[in-house]
C-alpha atoms as a PDB file:
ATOM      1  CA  UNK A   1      42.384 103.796 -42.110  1.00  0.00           C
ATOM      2  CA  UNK A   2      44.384 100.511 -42.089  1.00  0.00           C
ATOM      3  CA  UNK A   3      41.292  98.657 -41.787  1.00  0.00           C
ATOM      4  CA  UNK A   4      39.749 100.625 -44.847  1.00  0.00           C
ATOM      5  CA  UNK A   5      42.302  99.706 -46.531  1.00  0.00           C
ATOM      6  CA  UNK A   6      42.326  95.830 -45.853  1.00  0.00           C
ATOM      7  CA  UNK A   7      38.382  96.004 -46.637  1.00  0.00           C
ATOM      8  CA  UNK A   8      37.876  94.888 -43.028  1.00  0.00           C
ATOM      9  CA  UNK A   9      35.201  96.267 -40.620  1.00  0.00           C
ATOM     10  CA  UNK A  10      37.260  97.649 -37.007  1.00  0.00           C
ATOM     11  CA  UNK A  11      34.734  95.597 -35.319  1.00  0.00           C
ATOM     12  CA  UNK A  12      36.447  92.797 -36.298  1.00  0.00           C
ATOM     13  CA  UNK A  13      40.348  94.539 -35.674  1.00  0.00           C
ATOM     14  CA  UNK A  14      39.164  95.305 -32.000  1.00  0.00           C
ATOM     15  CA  UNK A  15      37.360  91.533 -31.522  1.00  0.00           C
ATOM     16  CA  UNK A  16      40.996  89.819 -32.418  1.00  0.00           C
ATOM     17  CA  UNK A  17      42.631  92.364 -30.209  1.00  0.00           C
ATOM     18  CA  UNK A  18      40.373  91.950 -27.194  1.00  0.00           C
ATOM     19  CA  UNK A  19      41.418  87.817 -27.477  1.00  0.00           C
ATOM     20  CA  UNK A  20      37.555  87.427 -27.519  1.00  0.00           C
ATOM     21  CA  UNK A  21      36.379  83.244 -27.846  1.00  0.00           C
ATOM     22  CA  UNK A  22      34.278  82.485 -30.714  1.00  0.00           C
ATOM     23  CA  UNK A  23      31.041  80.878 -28.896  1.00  0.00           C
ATOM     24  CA  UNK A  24      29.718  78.971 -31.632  1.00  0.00           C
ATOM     25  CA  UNK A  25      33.632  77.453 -32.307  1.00  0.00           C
ATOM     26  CA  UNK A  26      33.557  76.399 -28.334  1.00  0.00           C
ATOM     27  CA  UNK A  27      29.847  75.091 -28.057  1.00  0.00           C
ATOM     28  CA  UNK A  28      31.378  72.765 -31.217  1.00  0.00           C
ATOM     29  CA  UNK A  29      33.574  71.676 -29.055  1.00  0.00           C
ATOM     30  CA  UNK A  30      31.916  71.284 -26.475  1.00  0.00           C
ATOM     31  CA  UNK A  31      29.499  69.397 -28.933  1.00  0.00           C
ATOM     32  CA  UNK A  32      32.627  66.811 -30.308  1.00  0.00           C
ATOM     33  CA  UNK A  33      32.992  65.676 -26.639  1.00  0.00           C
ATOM     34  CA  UNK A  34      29.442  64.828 -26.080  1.00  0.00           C
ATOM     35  CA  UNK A  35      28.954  63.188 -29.775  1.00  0.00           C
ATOM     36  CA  UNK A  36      32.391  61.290 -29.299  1.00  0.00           C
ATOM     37  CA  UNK A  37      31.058  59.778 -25.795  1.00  0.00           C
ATOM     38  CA  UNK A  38      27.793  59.198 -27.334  1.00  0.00           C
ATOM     39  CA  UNK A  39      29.244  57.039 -30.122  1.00  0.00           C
ATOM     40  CA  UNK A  40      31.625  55.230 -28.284  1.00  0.00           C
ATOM     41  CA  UNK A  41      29.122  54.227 -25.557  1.00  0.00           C
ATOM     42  CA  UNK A  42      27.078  52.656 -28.607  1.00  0.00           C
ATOM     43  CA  UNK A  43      30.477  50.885 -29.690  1.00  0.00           C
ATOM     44  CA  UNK A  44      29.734  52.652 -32.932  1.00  0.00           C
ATOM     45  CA  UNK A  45      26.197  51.721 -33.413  1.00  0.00           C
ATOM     46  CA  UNK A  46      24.653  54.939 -33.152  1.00  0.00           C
ATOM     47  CA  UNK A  47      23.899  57.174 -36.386  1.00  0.00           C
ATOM     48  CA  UNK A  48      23.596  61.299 -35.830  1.00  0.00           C
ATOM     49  CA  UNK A  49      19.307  60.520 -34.992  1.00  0.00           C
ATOM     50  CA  UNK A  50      20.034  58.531 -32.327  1.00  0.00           C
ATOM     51  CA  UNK A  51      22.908  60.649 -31.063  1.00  0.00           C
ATOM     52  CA  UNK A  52      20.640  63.485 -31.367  1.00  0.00           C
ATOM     53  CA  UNK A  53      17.724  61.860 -29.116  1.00  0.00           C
ATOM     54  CA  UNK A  54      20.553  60.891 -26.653  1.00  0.00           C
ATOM     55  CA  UNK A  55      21.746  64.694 -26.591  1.00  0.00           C
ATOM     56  CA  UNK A  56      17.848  66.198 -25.868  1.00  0.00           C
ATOM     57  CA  UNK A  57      17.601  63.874 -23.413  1.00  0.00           C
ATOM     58  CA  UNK A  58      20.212  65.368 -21.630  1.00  0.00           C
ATOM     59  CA  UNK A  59      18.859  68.759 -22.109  1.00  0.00           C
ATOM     60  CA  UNK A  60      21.241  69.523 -25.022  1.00  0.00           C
ATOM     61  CA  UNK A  61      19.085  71.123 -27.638  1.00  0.00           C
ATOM     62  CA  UNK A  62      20.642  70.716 -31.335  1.00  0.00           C
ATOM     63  CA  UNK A  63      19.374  69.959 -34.436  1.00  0.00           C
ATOM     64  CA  UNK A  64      19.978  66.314 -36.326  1.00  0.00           C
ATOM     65  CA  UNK A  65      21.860  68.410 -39.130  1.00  0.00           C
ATOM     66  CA  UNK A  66      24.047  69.417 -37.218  1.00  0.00           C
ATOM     67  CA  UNK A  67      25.149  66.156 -35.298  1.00  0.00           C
ATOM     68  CA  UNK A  68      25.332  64.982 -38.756  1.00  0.00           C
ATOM     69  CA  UNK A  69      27.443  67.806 -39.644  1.00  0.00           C
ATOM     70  CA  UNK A  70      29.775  67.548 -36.403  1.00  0.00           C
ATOM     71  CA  UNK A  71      29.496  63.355 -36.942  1.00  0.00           C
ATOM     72  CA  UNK A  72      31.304  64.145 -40.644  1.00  0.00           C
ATOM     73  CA  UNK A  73      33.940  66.620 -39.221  1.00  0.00           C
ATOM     74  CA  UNK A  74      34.908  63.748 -36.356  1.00  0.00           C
ATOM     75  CA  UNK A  75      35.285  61.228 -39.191  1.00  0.00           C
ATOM     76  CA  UNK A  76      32.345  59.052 -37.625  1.00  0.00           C
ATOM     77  CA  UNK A  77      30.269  56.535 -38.977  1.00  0.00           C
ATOM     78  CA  UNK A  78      27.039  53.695 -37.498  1.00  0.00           C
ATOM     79  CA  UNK A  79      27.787  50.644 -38.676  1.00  0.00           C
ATOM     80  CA  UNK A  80      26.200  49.942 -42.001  1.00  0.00           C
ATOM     81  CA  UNK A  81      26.806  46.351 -43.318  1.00  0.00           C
ATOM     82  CA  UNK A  82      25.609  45.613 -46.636  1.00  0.00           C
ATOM     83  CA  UNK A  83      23.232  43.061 -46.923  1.00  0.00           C
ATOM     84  CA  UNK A  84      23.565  39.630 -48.007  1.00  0.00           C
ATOM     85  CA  UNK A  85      20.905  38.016 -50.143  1.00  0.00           C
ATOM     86  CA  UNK A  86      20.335  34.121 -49.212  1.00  0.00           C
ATOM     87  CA  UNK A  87      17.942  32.322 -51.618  1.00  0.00           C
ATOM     88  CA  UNK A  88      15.283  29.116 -50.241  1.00  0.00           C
ATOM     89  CA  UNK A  89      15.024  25.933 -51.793  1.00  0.00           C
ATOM     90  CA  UNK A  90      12.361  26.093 -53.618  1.00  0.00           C
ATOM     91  CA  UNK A  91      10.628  29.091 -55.679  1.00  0.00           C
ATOM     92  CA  UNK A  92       7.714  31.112 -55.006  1.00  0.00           C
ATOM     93  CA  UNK A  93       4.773  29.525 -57.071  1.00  0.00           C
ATOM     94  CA  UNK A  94       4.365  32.586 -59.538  1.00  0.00           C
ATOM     95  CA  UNK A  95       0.625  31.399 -60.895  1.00  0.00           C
ATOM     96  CA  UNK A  96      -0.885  32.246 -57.661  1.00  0.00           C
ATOM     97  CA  UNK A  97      -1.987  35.451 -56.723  1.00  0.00           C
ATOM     98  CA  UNK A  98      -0.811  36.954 -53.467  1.00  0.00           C
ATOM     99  CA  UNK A  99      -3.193  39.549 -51.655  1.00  0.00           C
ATOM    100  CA  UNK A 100      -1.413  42.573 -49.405  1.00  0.00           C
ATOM    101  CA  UNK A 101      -4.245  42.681 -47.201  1.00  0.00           C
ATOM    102  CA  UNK A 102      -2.006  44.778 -44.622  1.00  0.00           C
ATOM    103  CA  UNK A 103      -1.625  47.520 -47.320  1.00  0.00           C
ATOM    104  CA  UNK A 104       1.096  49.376 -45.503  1.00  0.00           C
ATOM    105  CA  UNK A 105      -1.399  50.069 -42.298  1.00  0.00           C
ATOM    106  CA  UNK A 106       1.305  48.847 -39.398  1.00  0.00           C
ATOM    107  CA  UNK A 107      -1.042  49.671 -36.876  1.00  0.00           C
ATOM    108  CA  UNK A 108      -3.474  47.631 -34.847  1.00  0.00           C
ATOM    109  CA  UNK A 109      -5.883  48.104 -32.696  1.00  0.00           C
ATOM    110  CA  UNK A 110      -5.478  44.699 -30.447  1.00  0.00           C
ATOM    111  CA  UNK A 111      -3.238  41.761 -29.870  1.00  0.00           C
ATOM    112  CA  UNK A 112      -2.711  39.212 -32.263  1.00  0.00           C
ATOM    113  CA  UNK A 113      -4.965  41.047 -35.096  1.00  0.00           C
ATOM    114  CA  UNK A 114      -2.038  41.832 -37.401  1.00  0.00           C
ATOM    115  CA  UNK A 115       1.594  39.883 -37.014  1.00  0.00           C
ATOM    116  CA  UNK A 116       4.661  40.463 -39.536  1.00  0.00           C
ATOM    117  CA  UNK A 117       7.020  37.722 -39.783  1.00  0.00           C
ATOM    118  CA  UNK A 118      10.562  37.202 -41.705  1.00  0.00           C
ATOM    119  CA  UNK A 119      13.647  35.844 -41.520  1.00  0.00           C
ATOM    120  CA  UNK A 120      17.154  37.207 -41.163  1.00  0.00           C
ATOM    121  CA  UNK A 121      20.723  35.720 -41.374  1.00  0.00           C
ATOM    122  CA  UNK A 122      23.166  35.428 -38.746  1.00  0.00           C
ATOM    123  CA  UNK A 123      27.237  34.377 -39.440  1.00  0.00           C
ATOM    124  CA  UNK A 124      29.239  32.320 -36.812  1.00  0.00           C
ATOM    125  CA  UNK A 125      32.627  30.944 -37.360  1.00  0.00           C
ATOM    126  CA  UNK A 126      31.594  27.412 -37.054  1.00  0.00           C
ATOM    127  CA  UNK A 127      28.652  26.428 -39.323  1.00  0.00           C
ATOM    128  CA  UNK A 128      28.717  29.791 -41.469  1.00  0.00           C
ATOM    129  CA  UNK A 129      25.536  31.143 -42.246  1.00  0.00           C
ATOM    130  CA  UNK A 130      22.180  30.668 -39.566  1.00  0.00           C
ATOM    131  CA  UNK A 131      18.622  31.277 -39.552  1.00  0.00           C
ATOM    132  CA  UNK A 132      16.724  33.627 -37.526  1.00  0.00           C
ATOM    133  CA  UNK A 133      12.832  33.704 -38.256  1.00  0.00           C
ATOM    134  CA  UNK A 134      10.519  36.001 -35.859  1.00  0.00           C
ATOM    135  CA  UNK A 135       6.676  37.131 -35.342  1.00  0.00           C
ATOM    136  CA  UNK A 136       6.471  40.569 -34.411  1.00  0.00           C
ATOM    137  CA  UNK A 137       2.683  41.579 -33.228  1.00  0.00           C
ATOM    138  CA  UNK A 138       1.944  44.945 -34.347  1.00  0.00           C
ATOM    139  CA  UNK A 139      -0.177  46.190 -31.553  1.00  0.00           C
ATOM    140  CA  UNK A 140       2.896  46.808 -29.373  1.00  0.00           C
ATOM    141  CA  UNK A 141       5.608  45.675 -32.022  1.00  0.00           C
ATOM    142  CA  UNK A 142       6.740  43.074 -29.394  1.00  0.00           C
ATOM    143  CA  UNK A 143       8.641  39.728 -30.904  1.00  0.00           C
ATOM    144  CA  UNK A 144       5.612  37.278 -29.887  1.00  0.00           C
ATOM    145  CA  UNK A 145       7.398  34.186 -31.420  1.00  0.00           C
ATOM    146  CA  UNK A 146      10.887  32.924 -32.363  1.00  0.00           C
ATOM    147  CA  UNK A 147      12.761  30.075 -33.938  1.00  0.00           C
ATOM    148  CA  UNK A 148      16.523  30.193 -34.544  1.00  0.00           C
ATOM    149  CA  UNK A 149      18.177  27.086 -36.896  1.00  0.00           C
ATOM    150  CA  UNK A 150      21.124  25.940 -39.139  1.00  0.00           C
ATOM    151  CA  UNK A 151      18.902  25.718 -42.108  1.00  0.00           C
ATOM    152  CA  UNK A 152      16.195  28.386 -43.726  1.00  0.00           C
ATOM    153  CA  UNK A 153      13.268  25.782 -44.503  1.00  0.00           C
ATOM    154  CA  UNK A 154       9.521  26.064 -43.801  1.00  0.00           C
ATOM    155  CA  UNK A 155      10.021  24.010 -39.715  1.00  0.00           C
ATOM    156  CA  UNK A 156      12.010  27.134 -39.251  1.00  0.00           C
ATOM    157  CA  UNK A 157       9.062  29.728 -40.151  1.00  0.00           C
ATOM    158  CA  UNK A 158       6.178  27.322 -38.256  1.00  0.00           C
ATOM    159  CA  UNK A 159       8.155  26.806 -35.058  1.00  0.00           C
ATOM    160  CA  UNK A 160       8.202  30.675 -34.819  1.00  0.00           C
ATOM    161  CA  UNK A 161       4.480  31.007 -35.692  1.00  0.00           C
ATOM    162  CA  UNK A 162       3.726  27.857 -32.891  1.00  0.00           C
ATOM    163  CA  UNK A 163       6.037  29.947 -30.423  1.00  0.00           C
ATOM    164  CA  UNK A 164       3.927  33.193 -31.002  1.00  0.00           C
ATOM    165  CA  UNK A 165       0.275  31.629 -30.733  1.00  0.00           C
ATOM    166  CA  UNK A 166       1.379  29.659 -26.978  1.00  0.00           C
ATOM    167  CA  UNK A 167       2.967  33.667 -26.289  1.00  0.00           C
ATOM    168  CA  UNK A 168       0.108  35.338 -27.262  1.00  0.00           C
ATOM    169  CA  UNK A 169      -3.002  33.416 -28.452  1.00  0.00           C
ATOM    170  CA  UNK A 170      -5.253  32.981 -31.425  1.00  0.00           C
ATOM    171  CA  UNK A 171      -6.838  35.913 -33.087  1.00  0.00           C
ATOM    172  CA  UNK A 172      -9.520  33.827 -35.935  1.00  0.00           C
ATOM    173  CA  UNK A 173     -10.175  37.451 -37.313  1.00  0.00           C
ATOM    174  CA  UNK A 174      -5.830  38.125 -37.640  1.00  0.00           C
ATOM    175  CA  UNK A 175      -4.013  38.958 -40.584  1.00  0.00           C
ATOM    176  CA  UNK A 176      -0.254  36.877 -40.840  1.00  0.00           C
ATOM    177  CA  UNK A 177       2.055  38.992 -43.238  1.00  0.00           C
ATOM    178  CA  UNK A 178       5.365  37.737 -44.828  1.00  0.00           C
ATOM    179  CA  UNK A 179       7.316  38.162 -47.956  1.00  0.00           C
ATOM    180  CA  UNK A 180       6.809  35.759 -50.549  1.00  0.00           C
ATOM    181  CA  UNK A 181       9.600  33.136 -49.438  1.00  0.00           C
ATOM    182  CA  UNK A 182       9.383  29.756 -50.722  1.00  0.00           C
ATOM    183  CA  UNK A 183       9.468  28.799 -46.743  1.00  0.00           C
ATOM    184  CA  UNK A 184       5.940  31.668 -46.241  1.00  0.00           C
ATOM    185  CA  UNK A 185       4.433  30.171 -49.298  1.00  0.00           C
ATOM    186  CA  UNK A 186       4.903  26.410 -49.136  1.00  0.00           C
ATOM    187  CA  UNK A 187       2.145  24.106 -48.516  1.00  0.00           C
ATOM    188  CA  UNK A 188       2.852  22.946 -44.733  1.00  0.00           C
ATOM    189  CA  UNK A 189       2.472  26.795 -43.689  1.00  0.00           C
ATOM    190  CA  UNK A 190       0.082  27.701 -45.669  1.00  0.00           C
ATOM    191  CA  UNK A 191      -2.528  25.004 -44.596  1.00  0.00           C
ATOM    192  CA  UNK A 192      -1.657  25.851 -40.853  1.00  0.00           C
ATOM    193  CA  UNK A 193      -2.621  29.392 -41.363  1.00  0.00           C
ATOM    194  CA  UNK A 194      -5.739  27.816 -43.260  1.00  0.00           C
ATOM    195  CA  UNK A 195      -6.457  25.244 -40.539  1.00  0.00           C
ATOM    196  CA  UNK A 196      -6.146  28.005 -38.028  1.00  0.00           C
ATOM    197  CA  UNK A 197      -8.822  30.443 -39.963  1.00  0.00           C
ATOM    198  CA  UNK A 198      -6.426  33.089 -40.510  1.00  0.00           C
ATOM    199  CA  UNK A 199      -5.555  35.469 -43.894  1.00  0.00           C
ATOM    200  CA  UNK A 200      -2.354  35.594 -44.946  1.00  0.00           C
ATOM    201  CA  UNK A 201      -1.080  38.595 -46.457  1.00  0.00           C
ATOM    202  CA  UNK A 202       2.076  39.290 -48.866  1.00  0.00           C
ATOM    203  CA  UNK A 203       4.410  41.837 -49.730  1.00  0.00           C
ATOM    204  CA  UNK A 204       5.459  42.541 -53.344  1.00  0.00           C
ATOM    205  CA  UNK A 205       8.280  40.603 -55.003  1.00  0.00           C
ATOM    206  CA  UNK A 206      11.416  42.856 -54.020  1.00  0.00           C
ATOM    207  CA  UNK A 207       9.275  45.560 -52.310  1.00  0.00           C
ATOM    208  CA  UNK A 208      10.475  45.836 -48.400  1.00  0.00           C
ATOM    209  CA  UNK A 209       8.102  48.481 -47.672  1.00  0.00           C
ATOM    210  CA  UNK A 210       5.414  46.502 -47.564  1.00  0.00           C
ATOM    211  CA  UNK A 211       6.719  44.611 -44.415  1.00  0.00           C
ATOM    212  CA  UNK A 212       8.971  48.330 -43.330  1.00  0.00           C
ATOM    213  CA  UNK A 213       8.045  47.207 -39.154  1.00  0.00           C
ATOM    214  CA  UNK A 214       9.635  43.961 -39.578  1.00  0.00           C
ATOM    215  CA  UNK A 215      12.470  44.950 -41.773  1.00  0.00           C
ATOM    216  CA  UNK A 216      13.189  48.023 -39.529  1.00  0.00           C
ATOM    217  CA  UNK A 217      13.266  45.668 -36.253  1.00  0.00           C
ATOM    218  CA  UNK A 218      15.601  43.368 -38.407  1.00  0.00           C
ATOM    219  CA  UNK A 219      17.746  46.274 -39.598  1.00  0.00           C
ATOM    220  CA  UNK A 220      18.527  47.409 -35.550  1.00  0.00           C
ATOM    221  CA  UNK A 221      18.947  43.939 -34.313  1.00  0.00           C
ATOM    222  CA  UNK A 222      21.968  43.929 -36.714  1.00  0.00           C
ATOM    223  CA  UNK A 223      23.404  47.016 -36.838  1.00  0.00           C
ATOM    224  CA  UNK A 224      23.165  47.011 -32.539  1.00  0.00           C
ATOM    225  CA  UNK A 225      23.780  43.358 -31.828  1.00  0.00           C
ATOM    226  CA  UNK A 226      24.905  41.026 -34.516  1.00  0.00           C
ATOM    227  CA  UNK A 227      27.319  43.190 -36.660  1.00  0.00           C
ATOM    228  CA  UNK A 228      28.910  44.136 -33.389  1.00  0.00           C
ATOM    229  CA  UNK A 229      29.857  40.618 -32.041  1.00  0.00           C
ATOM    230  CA  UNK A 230      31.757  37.658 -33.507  1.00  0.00           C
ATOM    231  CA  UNK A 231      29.935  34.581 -32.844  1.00  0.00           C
ATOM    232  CA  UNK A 232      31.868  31.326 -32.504  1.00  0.00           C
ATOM    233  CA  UNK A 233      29.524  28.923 -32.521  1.00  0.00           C
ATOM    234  CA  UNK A 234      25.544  28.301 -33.478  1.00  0.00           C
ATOM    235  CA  UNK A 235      25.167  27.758 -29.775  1.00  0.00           C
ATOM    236  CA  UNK A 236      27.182  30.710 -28.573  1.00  0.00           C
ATOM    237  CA  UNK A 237      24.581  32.338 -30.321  1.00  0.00           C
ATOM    238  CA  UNK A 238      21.495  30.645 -29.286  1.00  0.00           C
ATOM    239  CA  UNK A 239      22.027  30.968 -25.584  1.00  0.00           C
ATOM    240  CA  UNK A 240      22.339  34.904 -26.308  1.00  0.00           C
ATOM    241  CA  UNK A 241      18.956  34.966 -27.661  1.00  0.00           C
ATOM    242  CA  UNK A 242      17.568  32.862 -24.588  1.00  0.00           C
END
């Protein structure tokens, strides 16, 4: 009658009665521990689809909504650093026309027949901003050639490209993508690429998509190395990429 009264089912009267654990409330818990552990072990890196893979792999079957779900309830957050735009010396030459011969197709069917290359910034306490450029070969989107410097000029982008054809050789049918930085598009890299018989292909003026490998390689090398570490010095640095 009481329960009637209350507009509560008896089920419910004789579940709080019996002291009975709410399943779902203690598999959360259980949950939180494994998420917290998860994201401290990736000193933060790690966003609720990562966390999730981890968690499968260790035969805990839940869904990426709800890691994200749990992740918001915990208060935690990857690391998400907002990007900072550097500019070259020299502007992209706007009467030309630049091809996308890649056209979004980020597969390939052997080495060296389609590489992506770009450049990202790195800070260090002692010279400020440094330059990172890389060749990624998208046959087994492994970093085939790197150059790392104090200043973003075309040496930079060439070194990298030299580094990647003594890694892993000469493809005269391959495809070279890039943005359209001034350091892509000047006249020293552009005649290599023409000496060496090879197309080069560009992405659309403020339109990442069109290099998304490269830029999502980028994006993890900072959000799981750099943005985690203060480096001192250019060196410091350099010797961590050796």
């Amino acid at each position: 009658m009481l329960c009637k009264c209350l507009g509560v089912h008896h089920s419910v009267y004789y579940y709080h009665c019996n002291h009975r654990a709410n399943s779902y409330k203690m598999a959360n818990q259980k949950l939180d521990v494994e998420i917290k552990k998860i994201y401290d072990e990736s000193k933060g890196r790690y966003g609720s689809p990562k966390i999730t893979k981890v968690l499968n792999t260790k035969g805990i079957k839940v869904s990426q909504k709800r890691v994200a779900r749990r992740m918001k309830f915990l208060g935690l957050r990857s690391i998400i650093i907002k990007k900072y735009n550097h500019a070259g010396n020299s502007k992209t030459d706007n009467t030309k026309e630049y091809q996308n011969l890649l056209e979004q197709d980020f597969f390939a069917d052997i080495p060296s027949q389609k590489w992506v290359g770009d450049i990202t910034y790195i800070y260090t306490k002692e010279t400020g901003w440094t330059y990172l450029a890389i060749v990624m070969d998208l046959f087994d989107l492994k970093v085939v050639g790197w150059s790392y410097g104090l200043n973003m000029t075309d040496d930079l982008v060439i070194d990298a490209f030299n580094k990647a054809l003594i890694n892993r050789g000469l493809n005269k049918e391959g495809i070279f993508h890039s943005d359209r930085g001034s350091q892509y598009t000047s006249n020293y890299f552009e005649k290599l690429l023409i000496d060496l018989n090879l197309k080069h292909s560009y992405s659309k003026k403020g339109y990442p998509y069109d290099n998304a490998s490269m830029e999502s390689f980028n994006a993890i090398l900072k959000k799981e190395e750099v943005n985690v570490n203060n480096y001192a010095t250019f060196n410091e640095h350099l010797m961590k990429l050796n």
